[in-house]
PDB file of N, CA and C in Angstrom:
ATOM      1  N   UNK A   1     109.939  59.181  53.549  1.00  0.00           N
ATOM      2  CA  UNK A   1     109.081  60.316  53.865  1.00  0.00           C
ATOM      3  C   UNK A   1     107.681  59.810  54.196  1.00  0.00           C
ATOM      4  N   UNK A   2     107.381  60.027  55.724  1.00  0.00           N
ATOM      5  CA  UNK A   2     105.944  59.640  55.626  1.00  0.00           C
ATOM      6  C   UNK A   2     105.010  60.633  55.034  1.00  0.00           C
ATOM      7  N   UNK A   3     103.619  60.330  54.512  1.00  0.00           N
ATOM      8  CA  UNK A   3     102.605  59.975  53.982  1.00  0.00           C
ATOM      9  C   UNK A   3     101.354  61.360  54.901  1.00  0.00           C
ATOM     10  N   UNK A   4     100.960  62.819  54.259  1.00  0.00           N
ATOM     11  CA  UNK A   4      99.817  63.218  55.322  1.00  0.00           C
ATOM     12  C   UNK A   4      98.750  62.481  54.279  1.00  0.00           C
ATOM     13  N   UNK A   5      98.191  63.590  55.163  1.00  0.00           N
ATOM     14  CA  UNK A   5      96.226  62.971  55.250  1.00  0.00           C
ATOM     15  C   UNK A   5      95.600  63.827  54.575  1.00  0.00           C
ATOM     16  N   UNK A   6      94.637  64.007  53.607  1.00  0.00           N
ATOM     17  CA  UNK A   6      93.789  64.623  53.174  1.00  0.00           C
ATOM     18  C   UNK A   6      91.801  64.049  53.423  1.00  0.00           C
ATOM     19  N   UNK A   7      91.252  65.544  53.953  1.00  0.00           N
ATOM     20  CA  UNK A   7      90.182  65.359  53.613  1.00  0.00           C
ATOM     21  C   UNK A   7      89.493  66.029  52.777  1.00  0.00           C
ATOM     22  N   UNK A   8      88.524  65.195  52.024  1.00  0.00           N
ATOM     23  CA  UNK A   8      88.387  66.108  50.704  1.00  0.00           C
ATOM     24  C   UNK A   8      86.612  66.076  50.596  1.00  0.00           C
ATOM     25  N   UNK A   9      86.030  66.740  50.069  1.00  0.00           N
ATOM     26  CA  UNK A   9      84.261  66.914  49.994  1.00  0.00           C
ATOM     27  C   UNK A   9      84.115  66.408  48.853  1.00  0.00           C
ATOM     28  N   UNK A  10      83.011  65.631  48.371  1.00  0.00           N
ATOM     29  CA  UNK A  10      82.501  65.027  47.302  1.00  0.00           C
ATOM     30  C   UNK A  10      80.992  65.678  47.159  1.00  0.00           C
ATOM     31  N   UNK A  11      80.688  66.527  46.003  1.00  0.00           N
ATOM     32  CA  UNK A  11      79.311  67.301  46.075  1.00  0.00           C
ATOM     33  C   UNK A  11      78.895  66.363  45.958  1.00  0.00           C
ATOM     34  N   UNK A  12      78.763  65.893  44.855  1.00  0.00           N
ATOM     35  CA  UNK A  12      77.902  64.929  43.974  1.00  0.00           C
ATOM     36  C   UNK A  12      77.168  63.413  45.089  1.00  0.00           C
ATOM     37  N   UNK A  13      78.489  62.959  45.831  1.00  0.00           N
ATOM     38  CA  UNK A  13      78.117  62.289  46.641  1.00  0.00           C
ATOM     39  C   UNK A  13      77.688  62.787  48.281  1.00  0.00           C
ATOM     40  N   UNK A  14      77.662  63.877  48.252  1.00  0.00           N
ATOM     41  CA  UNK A  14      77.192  64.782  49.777  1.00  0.00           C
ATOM     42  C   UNK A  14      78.277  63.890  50.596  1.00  0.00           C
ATOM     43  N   UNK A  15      79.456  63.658  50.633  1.00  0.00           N
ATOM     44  CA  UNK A  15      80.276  63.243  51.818  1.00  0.00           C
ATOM     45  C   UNK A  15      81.495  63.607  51.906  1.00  0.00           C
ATOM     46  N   UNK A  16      82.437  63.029  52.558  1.00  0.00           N
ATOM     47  CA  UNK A  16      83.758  63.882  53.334  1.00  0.00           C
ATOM     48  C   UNK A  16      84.510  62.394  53.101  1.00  0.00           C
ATOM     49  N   UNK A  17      85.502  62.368  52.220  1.00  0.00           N
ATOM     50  CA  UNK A  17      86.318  61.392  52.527  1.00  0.00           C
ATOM     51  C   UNK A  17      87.678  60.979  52.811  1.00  0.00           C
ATOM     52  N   UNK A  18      88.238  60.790  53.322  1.00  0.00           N
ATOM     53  CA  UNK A  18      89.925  60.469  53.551  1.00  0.00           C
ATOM     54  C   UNK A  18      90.576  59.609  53.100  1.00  0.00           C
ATOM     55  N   UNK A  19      91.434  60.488  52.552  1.00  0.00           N
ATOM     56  CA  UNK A  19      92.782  59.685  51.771  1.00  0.00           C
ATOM     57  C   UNK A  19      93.916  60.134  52.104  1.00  0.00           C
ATOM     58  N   UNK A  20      94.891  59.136  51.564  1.00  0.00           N
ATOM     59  CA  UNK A  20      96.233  59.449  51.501  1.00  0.00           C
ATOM     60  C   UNK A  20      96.609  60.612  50.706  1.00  0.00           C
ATOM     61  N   UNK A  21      97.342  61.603  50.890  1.00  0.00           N
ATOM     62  CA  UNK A  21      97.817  62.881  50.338  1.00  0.00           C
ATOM     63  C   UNK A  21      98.123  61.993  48.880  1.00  0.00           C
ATOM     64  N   UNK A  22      99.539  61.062  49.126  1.00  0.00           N
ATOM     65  CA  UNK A  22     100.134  60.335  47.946  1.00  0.00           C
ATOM     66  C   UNK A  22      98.704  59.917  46.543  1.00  0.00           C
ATOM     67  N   UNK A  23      98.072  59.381  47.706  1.00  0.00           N
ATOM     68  CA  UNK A  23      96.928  58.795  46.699  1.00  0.00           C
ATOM     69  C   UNK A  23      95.738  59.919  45.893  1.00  0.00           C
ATOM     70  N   UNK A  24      95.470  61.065  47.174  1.00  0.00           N
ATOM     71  CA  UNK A  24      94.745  61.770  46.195  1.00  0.00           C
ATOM     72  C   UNK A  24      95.251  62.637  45.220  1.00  0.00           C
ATOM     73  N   UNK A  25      96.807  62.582  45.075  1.00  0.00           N
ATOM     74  CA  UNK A  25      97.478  62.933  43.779  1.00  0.00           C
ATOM     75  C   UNK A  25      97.679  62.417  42.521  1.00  0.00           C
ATOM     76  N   UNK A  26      97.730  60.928  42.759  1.00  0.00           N
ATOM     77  CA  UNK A  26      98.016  59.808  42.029  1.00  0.00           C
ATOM     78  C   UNK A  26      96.853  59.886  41.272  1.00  0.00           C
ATOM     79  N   UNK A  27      96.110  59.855  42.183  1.00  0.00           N
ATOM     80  CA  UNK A  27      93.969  59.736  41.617  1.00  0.00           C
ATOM     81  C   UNK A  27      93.970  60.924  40.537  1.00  0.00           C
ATOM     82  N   UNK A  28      94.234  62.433  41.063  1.00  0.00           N
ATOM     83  CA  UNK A  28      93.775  63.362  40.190  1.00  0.00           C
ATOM     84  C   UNK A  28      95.029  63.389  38.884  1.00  0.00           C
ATOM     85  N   UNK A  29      96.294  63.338  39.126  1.00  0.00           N
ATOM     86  CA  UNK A  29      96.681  63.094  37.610  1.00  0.00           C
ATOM     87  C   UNK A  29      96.518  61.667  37.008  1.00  0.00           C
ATOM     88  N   UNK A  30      95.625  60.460  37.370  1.00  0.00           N
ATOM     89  CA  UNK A  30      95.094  59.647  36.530  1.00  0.00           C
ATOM     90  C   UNK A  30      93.749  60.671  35.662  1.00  0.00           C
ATOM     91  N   UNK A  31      93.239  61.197  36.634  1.00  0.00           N
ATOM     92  CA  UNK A  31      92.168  61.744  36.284  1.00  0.00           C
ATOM     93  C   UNK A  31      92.282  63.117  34.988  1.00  0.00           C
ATOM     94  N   UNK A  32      93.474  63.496  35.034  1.00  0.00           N
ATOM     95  CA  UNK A  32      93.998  64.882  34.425  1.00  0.00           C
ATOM     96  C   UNK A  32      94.539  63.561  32.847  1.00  0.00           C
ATOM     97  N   UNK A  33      94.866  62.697  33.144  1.00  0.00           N
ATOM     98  CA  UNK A  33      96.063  62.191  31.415  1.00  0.00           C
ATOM     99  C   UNK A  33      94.484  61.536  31.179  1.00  0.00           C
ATOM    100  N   UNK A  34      93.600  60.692  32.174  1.00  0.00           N
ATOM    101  CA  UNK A  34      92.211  60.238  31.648  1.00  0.00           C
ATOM    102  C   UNK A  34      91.331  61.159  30.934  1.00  0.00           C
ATOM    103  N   UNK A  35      91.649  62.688  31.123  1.00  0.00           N
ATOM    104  CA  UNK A  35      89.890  63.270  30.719  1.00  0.00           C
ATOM    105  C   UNK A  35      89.052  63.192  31.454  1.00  0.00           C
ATOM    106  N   UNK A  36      89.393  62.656  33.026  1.00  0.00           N
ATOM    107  CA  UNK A  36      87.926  62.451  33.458  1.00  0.00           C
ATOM    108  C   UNK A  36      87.496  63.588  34.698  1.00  0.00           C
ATOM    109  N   UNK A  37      86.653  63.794  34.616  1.00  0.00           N
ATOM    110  CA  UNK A  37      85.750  64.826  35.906  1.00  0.00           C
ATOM    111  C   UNK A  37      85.787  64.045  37.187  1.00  0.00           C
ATOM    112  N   UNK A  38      86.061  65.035  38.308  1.00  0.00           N
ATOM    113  CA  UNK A  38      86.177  64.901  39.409  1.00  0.00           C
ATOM    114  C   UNK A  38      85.511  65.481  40.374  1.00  0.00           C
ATOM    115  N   UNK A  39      84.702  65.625  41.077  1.00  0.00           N
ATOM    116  CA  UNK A  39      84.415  66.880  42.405  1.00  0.00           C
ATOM    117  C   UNK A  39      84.821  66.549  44.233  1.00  0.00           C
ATOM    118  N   UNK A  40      85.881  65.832  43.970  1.00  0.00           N
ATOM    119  CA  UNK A  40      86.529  65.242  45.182  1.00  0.00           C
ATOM    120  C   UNK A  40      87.670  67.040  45.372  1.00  0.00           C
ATOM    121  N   UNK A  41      86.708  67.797  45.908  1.00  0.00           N
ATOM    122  CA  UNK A  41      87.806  68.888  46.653  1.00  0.00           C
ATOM    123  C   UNK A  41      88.469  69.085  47.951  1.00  0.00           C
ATOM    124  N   UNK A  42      89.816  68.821  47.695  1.00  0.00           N
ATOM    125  CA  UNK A  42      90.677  68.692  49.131  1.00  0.00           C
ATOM    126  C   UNK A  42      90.279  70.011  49.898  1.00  0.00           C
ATOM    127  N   UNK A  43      89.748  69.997  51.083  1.00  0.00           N
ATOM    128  CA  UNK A  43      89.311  71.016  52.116  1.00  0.00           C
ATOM    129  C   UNK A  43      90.532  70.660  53.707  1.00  0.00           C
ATOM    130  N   UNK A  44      91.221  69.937  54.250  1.00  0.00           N
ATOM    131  CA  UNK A  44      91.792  69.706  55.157  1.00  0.00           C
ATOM    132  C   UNK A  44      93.302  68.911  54.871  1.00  0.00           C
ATOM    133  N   UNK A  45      93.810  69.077  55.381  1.00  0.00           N
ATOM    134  CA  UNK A  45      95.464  68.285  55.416  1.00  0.00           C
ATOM    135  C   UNK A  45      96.083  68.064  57.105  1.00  0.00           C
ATOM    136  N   UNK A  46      96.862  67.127  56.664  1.00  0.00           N
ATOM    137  CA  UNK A  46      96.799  66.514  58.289  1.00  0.00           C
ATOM    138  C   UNK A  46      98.172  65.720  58.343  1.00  0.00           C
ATOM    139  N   UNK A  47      99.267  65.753  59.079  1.00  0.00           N
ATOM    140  CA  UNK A  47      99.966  64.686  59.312  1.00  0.00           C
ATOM    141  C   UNK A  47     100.079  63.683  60.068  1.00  0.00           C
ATOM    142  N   UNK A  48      99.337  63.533  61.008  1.00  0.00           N
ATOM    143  CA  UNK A  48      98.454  62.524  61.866  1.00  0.00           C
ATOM    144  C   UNK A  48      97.463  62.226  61.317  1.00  0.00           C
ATOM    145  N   UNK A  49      97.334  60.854  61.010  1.00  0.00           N
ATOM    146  CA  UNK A  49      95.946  59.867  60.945  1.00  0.00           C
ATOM    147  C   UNK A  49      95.170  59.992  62.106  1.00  0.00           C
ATOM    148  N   UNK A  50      95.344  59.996  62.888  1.00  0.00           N
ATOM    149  CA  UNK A  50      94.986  60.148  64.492  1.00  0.00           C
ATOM    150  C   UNK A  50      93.789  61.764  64.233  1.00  0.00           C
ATOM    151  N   UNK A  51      94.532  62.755  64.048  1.00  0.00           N
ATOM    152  CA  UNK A  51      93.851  64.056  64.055  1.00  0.00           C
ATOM    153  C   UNK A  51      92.774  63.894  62.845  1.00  0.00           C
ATOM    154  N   UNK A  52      93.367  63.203  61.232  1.00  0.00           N
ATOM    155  CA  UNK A  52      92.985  63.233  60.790  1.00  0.00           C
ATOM    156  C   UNK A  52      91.271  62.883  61.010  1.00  0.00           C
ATOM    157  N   UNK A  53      91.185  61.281  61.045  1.00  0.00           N
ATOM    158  CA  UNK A  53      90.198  60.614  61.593  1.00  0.00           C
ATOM    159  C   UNK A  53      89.386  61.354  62.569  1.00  0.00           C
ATOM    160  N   UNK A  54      89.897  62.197  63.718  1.00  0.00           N
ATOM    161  CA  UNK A  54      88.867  62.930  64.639  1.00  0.00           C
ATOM    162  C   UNK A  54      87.866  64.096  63.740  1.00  0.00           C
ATOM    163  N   UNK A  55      89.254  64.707  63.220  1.00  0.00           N
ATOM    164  CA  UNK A  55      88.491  65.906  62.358  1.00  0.00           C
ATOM    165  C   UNK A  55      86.863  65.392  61.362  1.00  0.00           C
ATOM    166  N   UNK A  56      87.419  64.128  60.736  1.00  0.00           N
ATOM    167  CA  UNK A  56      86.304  63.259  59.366  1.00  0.00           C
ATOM    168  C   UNK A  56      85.484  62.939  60.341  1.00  0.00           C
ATOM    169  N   UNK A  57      86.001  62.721  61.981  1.00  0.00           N
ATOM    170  CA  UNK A  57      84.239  62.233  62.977  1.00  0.00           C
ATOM    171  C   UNK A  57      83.522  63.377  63.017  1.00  0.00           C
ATOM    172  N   UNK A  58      84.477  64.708  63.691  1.00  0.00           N
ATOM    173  CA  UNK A  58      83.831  65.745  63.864  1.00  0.00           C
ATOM    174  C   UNK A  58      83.045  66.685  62.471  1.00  0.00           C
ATOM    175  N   UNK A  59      83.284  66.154  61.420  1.00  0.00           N
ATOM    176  CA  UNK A  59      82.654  66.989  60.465  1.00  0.00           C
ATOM    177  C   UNK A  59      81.217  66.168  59.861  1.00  0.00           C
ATOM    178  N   UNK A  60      81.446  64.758  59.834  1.00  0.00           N
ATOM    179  CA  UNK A  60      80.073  63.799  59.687  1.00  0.00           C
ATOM    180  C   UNK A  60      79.223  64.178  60.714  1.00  0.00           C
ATOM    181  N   UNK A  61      79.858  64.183  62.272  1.00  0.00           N
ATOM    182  CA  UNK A  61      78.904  64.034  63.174  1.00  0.00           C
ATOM    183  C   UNK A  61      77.771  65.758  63.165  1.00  0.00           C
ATOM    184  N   UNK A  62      78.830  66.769  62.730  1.00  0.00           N
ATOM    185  CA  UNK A  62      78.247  68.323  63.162  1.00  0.00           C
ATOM    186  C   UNK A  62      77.834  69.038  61.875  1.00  0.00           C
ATOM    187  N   UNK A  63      78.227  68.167  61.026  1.00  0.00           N
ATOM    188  CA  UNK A  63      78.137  69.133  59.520  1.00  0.00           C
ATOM    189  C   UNK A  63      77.108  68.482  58.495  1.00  0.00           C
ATOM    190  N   UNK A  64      76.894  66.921  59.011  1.00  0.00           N
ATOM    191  CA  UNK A  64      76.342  66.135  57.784  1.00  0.00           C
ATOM    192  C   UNK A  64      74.984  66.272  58.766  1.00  0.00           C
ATOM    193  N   UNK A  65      73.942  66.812  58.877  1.00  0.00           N
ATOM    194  CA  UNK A  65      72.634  66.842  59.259  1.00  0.00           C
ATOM    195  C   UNK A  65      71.755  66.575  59.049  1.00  0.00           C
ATOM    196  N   UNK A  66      71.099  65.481  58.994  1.00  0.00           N
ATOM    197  CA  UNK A  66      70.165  64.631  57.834  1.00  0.00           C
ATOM    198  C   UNK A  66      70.351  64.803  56.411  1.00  0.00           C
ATOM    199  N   UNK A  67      71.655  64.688  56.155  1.00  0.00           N
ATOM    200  CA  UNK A  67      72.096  63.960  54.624  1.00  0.00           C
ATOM    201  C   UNK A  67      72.624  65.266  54.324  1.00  0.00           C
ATOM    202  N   UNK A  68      72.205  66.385  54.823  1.00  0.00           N
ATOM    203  CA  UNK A  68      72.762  67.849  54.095  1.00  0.00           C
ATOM    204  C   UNK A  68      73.731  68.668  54.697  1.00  0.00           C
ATOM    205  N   UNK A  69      74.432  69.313  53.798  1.00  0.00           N
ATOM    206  CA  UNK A  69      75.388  69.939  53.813  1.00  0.00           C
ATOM    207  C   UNK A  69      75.218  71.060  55.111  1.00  0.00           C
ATOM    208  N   UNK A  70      75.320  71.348  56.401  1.00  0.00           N
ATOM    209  CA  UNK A  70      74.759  72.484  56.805  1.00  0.00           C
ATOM    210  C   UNK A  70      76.625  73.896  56.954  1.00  0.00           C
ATOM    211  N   UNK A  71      76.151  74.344  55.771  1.00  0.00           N
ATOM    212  CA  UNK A  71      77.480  75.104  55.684  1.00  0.00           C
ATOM    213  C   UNK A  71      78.238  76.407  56.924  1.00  0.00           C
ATOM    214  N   UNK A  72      76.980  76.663  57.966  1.00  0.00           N
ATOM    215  CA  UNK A  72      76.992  77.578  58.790  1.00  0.00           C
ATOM    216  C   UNK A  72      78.034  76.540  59.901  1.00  0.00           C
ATOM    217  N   UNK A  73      77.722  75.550  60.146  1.00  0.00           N
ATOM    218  CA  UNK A  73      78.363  74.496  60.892  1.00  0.00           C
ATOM    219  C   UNK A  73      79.579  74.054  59.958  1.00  0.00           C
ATOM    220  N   UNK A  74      79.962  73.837  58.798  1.00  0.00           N
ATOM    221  CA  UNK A  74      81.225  73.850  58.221  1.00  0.00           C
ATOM    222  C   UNK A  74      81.762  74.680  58.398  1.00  0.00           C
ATOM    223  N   UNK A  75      81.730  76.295  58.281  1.00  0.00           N
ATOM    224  CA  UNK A  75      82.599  76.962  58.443  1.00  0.00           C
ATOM    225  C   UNK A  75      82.690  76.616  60.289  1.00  0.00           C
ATOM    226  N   UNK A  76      82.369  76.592  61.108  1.00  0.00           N
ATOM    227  CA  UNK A  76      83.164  76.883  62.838  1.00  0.00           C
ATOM    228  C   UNK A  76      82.957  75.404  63.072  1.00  0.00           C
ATOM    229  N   UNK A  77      83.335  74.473  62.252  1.00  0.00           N
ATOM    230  CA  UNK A  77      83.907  73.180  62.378  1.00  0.00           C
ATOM    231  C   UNK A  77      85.236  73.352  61.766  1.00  0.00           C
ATOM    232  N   UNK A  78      85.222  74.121  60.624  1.00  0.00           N
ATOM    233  CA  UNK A  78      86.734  74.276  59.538  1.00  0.00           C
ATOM    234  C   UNK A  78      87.484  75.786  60.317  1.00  0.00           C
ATOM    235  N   UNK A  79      87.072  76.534  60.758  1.00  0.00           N
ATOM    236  CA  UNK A  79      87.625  77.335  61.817  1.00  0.00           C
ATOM    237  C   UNK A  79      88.523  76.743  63.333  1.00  0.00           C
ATOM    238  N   UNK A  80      87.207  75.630  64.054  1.00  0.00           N
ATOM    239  CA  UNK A  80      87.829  75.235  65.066  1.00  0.00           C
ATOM    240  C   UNK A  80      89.318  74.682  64.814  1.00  0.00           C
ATOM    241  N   UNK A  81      88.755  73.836  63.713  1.00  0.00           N
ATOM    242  CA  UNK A  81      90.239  72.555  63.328  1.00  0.00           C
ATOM    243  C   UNK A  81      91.431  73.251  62.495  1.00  0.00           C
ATOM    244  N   UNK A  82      91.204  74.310  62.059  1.00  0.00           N
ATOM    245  CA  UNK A  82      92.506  75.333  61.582  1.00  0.00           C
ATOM    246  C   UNK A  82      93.296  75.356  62.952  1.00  0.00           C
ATOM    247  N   UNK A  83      92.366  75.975  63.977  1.00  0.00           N
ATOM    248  CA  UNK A  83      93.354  76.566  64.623  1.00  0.00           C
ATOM    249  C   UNK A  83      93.814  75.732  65.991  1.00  0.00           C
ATOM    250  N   UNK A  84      93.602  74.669  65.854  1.00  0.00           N
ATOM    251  CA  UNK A  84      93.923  73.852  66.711  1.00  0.00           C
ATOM    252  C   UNK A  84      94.755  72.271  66.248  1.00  0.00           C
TER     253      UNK A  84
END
């Protein structure tokens, strides 16, 4: 069975990062039997690496705006890539 894509938001660290679906499961029940806190929230899923990767350009390049979050541009960045 291949492997999708997750992209997930990190508050704490203001960024967008991509992982393996497999792995960001693995991560959060280490994190669930550890006790430990997380704010890595999965926002995108993908079965192409290919799409994946465009989507993580298109959301750094339109959403990350001198270091900040601009959420008016997340939502019709996370709109466009739903529906396409």
């Amino acid at each position: 069975m291949e492997d999708s894509f997750v992209i997930e938001w990190s508050a704490s660290q203001k960024a967008f990062h991509l992982h393996k679906a497999s792995e960001m499961l693995e991560r959060n029940l280490s994190n669930l039997i550890s006790s430990r806190n997380s704010d890595f929230v999965p926002i995108l899923s993908f079965y192409s690496l290919t799409k994946a990767n465009q989507a993580l350009s298109d959301l750094n390049k339109k959403v990350m705006a001198d270091g900040n979050l601009n959420l008016r541009e997340l939502q019709h960045v996370l709109l466009y890539l739903l529906n396409n």
